[in-house]
C-alpha atoms as a PDB file:
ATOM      1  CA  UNK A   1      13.021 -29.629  83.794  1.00  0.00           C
ATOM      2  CA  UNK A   2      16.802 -29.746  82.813  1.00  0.00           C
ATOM      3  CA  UNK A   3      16.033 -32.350  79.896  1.00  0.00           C
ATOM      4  CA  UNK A   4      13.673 -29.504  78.570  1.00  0.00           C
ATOM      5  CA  UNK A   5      15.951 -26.834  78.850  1.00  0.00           C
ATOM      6  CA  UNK A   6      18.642 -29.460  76.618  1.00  0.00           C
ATOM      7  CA  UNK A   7      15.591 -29.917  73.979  1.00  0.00           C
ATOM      8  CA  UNK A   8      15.179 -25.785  73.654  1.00  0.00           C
ATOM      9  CA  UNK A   9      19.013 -25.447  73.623  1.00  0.00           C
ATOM     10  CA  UNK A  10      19.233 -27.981  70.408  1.00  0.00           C
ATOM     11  CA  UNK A  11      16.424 -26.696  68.430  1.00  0.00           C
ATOM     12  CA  UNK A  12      17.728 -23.468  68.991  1.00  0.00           C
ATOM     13  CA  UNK A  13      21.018 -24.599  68.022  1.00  0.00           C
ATOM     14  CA  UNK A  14      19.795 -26.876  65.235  1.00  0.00           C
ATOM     15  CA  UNK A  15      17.853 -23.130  63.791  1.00  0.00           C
ATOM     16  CA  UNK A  16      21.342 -21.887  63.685  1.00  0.00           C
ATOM     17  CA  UNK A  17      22.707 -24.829  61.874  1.00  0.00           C
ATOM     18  CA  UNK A  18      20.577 -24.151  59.098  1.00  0.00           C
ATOM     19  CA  UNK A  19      20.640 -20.362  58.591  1.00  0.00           C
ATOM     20  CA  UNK A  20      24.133 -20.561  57.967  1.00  0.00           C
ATOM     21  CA  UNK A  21      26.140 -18.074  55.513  1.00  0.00           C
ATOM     22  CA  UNK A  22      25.389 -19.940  52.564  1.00  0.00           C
ATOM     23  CA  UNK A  23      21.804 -20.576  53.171  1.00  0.00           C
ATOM     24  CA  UNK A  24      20.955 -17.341  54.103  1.00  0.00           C
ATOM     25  CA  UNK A  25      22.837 -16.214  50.540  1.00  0.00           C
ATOM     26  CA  UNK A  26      20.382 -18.439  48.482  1.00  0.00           C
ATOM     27  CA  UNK A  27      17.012 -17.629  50.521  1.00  0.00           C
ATOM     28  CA  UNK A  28      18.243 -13.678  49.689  1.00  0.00           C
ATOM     29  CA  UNK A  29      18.704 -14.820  46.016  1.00  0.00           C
ATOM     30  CA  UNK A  30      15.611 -17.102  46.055  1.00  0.00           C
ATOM     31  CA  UNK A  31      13.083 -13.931  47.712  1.00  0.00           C
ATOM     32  CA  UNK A  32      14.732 -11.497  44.984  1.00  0.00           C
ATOM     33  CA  UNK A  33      14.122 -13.349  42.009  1.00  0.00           C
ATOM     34  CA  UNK A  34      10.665 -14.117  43.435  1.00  0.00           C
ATOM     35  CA  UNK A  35      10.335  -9.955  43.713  1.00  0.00           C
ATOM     36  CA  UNK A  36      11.741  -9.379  40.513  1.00  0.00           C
ATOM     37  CA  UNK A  37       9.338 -12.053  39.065  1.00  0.00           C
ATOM     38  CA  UNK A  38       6.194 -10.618  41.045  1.00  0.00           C
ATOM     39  CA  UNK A  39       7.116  -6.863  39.522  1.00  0.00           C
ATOM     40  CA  UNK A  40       7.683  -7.792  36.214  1.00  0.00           C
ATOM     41  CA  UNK A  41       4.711  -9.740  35.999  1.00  0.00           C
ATOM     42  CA  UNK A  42       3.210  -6.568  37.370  1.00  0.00           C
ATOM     43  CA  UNK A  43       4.230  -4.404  34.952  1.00  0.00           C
ATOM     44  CA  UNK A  44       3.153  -6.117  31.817  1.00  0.00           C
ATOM     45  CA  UNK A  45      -0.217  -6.468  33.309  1.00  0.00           C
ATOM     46  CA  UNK A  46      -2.632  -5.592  30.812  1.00  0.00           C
ATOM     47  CA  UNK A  47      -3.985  -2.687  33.575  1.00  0.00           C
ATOM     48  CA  UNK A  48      -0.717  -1.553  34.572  1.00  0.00           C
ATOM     49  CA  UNK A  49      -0.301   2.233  32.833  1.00  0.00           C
ATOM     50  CA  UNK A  50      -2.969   1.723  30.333  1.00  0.00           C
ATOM     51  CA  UNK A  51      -2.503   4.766  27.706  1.00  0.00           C
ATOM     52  CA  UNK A  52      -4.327   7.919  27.903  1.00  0.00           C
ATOM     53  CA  UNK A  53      -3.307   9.280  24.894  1.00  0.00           C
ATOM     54  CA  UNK A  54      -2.954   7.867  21.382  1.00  0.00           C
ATOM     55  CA  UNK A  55      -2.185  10.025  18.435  1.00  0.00           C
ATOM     56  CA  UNK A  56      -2.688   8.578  15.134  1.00  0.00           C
ATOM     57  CA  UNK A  57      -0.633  10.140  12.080  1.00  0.00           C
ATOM     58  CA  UNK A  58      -0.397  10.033   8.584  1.00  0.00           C
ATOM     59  CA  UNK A  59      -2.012  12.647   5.596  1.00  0.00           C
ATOM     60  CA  UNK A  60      -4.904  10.309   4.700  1.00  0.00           C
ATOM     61  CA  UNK A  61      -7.071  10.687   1.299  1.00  0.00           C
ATOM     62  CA  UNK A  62      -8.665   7.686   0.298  1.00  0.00           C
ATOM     63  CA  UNK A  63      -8.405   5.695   4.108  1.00  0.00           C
ATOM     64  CA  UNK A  64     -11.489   7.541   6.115  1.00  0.00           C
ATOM     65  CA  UNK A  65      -9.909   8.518   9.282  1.00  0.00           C
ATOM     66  CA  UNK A  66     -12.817   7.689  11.526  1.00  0.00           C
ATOM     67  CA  UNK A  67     -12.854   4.035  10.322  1.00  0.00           C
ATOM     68  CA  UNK A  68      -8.702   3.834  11.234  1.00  0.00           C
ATOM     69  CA  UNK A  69      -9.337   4.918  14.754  1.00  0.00           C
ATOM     70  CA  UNK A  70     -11.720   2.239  14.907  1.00  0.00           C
ATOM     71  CA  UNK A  71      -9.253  -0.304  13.496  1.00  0.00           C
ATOM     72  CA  UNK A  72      -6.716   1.486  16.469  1.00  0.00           C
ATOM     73  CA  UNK A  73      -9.195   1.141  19.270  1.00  0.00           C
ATOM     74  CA  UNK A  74     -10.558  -2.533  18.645  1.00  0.00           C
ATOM     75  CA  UNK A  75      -7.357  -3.910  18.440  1.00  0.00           C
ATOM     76  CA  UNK A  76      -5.592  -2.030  21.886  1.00  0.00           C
ATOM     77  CA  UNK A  77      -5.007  -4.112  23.935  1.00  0.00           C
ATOM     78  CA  UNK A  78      -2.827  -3.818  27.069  1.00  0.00           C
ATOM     79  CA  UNK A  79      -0.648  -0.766  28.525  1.00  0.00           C
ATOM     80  CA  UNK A  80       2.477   0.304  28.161  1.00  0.00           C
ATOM     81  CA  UNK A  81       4.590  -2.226  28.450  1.00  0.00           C
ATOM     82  CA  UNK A  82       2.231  -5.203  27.576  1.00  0.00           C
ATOM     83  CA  UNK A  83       1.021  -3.875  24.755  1.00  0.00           C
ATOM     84  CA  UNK A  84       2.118  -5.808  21.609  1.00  0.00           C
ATOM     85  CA  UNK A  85       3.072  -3.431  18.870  1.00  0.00           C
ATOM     86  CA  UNK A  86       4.153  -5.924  16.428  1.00  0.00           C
ATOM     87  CA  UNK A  87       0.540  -7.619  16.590  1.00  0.00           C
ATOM     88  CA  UNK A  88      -1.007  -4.214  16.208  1.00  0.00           C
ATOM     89  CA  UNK A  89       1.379  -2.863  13.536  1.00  0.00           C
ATOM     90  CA  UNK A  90       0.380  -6.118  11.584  1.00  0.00           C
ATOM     91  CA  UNK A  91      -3.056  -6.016  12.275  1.00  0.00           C
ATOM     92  CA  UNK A  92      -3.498  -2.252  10.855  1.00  0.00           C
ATOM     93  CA  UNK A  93      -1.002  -2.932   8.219  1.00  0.00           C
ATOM     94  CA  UNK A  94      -4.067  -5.827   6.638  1.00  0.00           C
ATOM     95  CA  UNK A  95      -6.369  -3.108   5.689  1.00  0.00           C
ATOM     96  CA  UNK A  96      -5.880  -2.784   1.949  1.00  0.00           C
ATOM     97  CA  UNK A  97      -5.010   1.036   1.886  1.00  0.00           C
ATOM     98  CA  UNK A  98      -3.050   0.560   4.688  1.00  0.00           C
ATOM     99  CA  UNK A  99       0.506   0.625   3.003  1.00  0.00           C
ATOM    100  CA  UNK A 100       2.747   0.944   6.337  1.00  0.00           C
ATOM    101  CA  UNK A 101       2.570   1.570  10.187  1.00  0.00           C
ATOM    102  CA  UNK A 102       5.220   2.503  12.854  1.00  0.00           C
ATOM    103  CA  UNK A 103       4.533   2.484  16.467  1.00  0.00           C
ATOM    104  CA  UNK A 104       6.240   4.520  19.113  1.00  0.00           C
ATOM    105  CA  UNK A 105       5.543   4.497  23.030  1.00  0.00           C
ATOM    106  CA  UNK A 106       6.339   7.829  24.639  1.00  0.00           C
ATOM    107  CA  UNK A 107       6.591   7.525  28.582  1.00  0.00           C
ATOM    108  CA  UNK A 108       4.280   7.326  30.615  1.00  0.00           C
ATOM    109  CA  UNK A 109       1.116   7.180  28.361  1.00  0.00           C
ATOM    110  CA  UNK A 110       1.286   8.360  25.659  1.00  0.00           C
ATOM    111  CA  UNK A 111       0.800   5.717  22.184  1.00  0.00           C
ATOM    112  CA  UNK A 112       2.297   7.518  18.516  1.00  0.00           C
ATOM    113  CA  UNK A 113       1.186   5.584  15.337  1.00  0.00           C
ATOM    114  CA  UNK A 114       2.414   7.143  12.215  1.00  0.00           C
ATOM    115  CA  UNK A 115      -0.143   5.455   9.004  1.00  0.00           C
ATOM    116  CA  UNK A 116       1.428   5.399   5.101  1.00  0.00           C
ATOM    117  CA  UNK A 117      -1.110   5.238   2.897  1.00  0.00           C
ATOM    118  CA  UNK A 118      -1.157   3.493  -0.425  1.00  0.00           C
ATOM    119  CA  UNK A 119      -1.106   5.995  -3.472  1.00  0.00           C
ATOM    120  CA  UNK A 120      -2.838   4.770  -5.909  1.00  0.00           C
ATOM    121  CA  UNK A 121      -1.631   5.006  -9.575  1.00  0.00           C
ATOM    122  CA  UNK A 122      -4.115   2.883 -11.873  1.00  0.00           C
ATOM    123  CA  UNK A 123      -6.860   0.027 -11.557  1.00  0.00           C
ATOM    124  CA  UNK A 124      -5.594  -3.142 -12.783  1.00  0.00           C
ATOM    125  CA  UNK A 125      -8.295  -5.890 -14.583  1.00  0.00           C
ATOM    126  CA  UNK A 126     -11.125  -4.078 -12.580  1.00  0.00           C
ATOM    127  CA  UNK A 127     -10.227  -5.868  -9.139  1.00  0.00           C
ATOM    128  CA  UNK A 128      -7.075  -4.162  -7.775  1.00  0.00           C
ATOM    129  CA  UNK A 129      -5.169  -1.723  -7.696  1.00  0.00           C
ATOM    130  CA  UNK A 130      -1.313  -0.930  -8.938  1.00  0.00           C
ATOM    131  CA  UNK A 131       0.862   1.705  -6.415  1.00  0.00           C
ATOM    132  CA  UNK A 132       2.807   4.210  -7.115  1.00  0.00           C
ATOM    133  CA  UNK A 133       5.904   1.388  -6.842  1.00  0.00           C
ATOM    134  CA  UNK A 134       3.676  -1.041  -8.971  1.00  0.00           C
ATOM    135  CA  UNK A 135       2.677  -3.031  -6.185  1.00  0.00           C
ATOM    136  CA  UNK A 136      -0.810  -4.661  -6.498  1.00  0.00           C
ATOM    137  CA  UNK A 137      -3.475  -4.221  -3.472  1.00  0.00           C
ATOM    138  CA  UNK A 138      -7.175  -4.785  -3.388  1.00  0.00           C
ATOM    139  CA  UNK A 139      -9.349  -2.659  -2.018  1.00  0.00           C
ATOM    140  CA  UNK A 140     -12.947  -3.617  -1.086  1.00  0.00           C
ATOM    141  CA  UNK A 141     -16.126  -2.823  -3.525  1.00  0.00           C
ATOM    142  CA  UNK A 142     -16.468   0.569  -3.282  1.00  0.00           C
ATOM    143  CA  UNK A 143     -13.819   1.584  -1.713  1.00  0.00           C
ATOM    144  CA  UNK A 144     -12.057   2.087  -5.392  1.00  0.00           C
ATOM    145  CA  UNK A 145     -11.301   6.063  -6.431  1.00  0.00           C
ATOM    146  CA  UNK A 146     -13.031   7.442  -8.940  1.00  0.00           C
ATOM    147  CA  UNK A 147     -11.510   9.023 -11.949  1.00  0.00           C
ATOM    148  CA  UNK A 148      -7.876   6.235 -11.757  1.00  0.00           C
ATOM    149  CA  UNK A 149      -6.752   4.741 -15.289  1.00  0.00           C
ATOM    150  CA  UNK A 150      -8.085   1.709 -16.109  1.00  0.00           C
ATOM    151  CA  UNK A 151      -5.412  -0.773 -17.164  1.00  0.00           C
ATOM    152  CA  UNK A 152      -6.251  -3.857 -18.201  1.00  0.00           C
ATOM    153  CA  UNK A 153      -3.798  -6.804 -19.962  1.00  0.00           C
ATOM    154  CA  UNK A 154      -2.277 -10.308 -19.034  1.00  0.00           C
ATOM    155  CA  UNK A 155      -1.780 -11.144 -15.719  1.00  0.00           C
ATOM    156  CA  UNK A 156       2.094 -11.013 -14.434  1.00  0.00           C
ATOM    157  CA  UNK A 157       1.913  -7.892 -16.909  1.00  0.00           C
ATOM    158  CA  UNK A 158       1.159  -5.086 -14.170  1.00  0.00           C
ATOM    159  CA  UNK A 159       4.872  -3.607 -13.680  1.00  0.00           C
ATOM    160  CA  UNK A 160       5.735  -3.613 -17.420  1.00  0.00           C
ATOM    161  CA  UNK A 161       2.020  -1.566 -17.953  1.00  0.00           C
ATOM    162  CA  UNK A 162       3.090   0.567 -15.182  1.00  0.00           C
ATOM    163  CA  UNK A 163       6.179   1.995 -16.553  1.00  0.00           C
ATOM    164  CA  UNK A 164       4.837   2.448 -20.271  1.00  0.00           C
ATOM    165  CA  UNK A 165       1.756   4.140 -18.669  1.00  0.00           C
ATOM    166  CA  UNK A 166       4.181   6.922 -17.082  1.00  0.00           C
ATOM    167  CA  UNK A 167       5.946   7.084 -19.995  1.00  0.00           C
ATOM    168  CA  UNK A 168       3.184   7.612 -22.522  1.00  0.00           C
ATOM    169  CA  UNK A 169       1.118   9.542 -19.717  1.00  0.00           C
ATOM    170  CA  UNK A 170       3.920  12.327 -19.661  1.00  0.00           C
ATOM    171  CA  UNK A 171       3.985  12.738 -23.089  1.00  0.00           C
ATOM    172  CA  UNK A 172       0.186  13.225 -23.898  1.00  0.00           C
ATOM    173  CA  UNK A 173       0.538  15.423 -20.619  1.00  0.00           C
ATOM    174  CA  UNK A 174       2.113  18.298 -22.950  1.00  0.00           C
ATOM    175  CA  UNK A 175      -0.972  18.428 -24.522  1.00  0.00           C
ATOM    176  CA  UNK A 176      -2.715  18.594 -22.072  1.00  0.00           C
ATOM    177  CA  UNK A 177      -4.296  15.367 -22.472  1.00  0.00           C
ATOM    178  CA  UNK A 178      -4.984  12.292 -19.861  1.00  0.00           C
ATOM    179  CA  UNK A 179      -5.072   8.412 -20.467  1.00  0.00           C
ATOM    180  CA  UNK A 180      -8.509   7.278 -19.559  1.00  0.00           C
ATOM    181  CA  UNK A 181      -7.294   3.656 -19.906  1.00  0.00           C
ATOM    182  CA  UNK A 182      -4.920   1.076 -21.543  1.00  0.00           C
ATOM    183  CA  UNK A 183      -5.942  -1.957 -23.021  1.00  0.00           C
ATOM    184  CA  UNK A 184      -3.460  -5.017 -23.408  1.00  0.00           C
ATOM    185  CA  UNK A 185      -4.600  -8.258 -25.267  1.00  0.00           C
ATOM    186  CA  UNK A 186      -3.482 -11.840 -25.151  1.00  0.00           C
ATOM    187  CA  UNK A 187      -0.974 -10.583 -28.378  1.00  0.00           C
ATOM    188  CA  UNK A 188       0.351  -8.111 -26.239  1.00  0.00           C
ATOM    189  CA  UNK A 189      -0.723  -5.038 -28.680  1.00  0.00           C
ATOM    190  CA  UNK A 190      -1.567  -2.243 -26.634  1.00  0.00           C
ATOM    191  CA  UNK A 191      -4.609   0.293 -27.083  1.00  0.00           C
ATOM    192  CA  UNK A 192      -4.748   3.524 -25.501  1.00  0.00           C
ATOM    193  CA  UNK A 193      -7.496   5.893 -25.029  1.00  0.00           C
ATOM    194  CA  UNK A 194      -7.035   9.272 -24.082  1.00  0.00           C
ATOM    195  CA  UNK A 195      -9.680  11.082 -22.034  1.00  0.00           C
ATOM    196  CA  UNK A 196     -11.226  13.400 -24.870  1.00  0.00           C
ATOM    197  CA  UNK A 197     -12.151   9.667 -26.047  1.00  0.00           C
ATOM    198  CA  UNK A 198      -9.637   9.325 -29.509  1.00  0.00           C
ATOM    199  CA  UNK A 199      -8.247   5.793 -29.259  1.00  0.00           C
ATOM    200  CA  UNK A 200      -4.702   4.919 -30.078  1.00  0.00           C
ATOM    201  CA  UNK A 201      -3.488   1.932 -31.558  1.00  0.00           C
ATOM    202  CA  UNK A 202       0.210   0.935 -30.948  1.00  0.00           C
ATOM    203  CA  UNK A 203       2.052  -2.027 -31.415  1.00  0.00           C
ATOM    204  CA  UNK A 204       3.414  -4.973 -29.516  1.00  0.00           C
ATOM    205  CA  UNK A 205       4.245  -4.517 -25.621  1.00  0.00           C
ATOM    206  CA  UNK A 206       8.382  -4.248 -25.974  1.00  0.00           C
ATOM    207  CA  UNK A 207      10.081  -1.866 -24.333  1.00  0.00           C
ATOM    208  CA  UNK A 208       8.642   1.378 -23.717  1.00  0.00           C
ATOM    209  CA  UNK A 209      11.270   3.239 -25.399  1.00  0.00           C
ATOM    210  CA  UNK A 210       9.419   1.703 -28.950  1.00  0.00           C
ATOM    211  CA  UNK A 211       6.215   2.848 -27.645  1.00  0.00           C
ATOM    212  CA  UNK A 212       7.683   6.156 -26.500  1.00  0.00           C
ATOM    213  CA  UNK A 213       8.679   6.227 -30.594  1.00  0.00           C
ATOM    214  CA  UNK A 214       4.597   5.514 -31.658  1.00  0.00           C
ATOM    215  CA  UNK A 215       3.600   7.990 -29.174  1.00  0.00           C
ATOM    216  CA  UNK A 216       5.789  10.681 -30.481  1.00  0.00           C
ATOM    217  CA  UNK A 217       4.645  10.619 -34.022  1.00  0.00           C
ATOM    218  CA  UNK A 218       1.085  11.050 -32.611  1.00  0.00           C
ATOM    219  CA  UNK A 219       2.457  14.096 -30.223  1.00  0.00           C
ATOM    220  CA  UNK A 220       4.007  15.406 -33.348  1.00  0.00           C
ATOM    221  CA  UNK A 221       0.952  15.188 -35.399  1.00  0.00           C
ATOM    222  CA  UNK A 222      -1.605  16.465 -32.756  1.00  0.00           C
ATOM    223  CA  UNK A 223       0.363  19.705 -32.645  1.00  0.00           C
ATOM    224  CA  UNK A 224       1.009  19.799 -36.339  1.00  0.00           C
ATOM    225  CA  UNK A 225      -2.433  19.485 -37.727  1.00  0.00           C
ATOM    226  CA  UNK A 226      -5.167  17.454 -35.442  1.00  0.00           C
ATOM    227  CA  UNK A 227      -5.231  19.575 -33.236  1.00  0.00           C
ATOM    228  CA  UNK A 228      -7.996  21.881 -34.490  1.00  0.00           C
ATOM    229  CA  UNK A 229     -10.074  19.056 -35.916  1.00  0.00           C
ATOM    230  CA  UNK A 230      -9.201  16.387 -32.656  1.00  0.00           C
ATOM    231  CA  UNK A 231     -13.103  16.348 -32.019  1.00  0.00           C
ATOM    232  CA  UNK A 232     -13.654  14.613 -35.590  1.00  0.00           C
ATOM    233  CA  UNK A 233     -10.362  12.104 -34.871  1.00  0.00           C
ATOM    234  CA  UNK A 234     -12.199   8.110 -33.614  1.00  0.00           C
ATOM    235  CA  UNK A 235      -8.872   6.362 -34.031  1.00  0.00           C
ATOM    236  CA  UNK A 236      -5.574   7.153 -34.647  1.00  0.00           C
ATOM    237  CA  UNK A 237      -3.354   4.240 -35.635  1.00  0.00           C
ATOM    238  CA  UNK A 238      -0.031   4.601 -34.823  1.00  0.00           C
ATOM    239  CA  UNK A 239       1.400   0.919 -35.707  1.00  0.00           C
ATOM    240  CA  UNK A 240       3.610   2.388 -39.260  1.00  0.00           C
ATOM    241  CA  UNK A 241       6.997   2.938 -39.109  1.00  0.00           C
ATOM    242  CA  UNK A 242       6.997   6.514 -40.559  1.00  0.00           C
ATOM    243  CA  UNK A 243       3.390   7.565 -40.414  1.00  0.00           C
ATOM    244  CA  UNK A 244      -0.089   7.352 -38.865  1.00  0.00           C
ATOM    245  CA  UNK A 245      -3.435   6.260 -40.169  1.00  0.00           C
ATOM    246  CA  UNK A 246      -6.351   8.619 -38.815  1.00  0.00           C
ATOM    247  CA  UNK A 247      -9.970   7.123 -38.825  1.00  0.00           C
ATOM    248  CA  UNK A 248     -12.620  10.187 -38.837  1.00  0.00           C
ATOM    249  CA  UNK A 249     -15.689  10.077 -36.855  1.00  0.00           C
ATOM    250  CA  UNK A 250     -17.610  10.988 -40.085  1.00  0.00           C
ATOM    251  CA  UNK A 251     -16.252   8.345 -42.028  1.00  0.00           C
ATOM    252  CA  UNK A 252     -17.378   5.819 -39.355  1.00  0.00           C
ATOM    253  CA  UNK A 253     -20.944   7.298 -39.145  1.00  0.00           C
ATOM    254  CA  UNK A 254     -20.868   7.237 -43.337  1.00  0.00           C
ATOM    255  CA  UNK A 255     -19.048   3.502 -44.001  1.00  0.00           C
ATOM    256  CA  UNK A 256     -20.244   1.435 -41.312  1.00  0.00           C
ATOM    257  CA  UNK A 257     -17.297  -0.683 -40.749  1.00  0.00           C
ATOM    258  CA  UNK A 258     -14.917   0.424 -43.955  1.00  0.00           C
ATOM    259  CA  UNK A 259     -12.202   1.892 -42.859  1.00  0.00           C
ATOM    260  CA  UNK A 260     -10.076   0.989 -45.967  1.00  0.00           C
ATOM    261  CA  UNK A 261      -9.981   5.253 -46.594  1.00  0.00           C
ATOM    262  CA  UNK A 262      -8.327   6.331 -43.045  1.00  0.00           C
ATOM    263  CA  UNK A 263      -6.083   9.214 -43.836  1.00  0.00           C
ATOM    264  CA  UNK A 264      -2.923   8.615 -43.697  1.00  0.00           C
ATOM    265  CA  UNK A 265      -0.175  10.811 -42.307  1.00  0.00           C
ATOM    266  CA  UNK A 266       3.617  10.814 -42.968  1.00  0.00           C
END
């Protein structure tokens, strides 16, 4: 009976000896990073405040707005602090009109998604686009606007086309003309035709001041005289250095393919 009592009194004892100070420091330490752990863990489960309300921004033209939330909804996944906004910023950001997206989480619930969309300044060899910075995208078939400029040269070629089509399209502008498209060939001479159908022929791709020059004398003439008869104008060739050679519809329908009589205009 006493030897029992000694055995009780050691292990009792010996219990003691081990949740000393120090040990009973690290088994604190040990149990809170084993909470922390277990609430983190809880928090970025994908369950754990799922959003219930996700507002998608953005003044939208050409993207259809039905098929974006779509795009939103199949790739949301996880709650609010799971969720992986880089993934789905990058994910929305592959559709072609898709310029930009930002993502914002409001507390508790609530998912912001702000959508830039690409403006669209001219098609490009039939199969993309150029941007309003002269960046190239590529929409899918059918999904291309109706009505854009068509321009069409070597490839590499897009940003130089770009700038002379602002140029030349703000100066036919005060006429109240459009380009319908720009043609570029392997020689680099450009063709323009304007959307009442009268081609223009200008010179080498340089810089756009020299083709700002071309298009002036045809600005000058328009307003000076071809104005009234514009509807009898085919071609207009604007590739002198102090004049213009007009080719009339007439003449066309009359000489086949002699042109040798254009009109020329100082």
């Amino acid at each position: 009976m006493g030897a029992r009592r000694i055995k009780q009194q050691q292990e009792k004892l010996g219990l003691l000896h081990v949740l000393t100070p120090r040990s009973m420091k690290w088994f604190v330490a040990v149990s809170l990073l084993l909470a922390v752990g277990w609430f983190v863990n809880a928090l970025y489960a994908p369950t754990t405040l799922p959003f219930k309300t996700i507002q998608v921004y953005g003044e939208l033209q050409w993207l259809d707005r039905q098929e974006l939330n779509s795009l939103v909804l199949r790739d949301l996944q996880g709650g609010f602090f799971s969720l992986d906004v880089n993934g789905l910023k990058q994910n929305l950001e592959q559709h072609a009109w898709v310029k930009a997206v930002s993502i914002r989480r409001v507390w508790p619930d609530v998912l912001q998604i702000m959508v830039t969309e690409q403006q669209p300044l001219a098609v490009w060899n039939e199969d993309s686009i150029i941007n309003q910075a002269g960046e190239l995208f590529a929409p899918a078939d059918g999904q291309f606007p109706e009505a854009l400029t068509e321009i069409n040269g070597p490839q590499g070629m897009h940003q130089v086309l770009m700038e002379h089509y602002n140029t030349l399209s703000g100066m036919v502008a005060s006429l109240g003309l459009t380009i319908k498209d720009i043609n570029v060939n392997e020689r680099r001479a450009m063709e323009v035709t304007l959307n009442n159908g009268v081609q223009l022929l200008l010179g080498r791709v340089r810089d756009e001041s020299e083709s700002a020059t071309e298009m002036m004398r045809f600005v000058r003439a328009y307003t000076a005289t071809l104005a009234p008869q514009i509807d009898r104008v085919q071609v207009v060739d604007l590739r002198y250095t102090n004049g213009l050679a007009v080719r009339w519809k007439q003449q066309l329908e009359l000489q086949g393919n002699n042109n040798n009589s254009a009109l020329k205009a100082g």
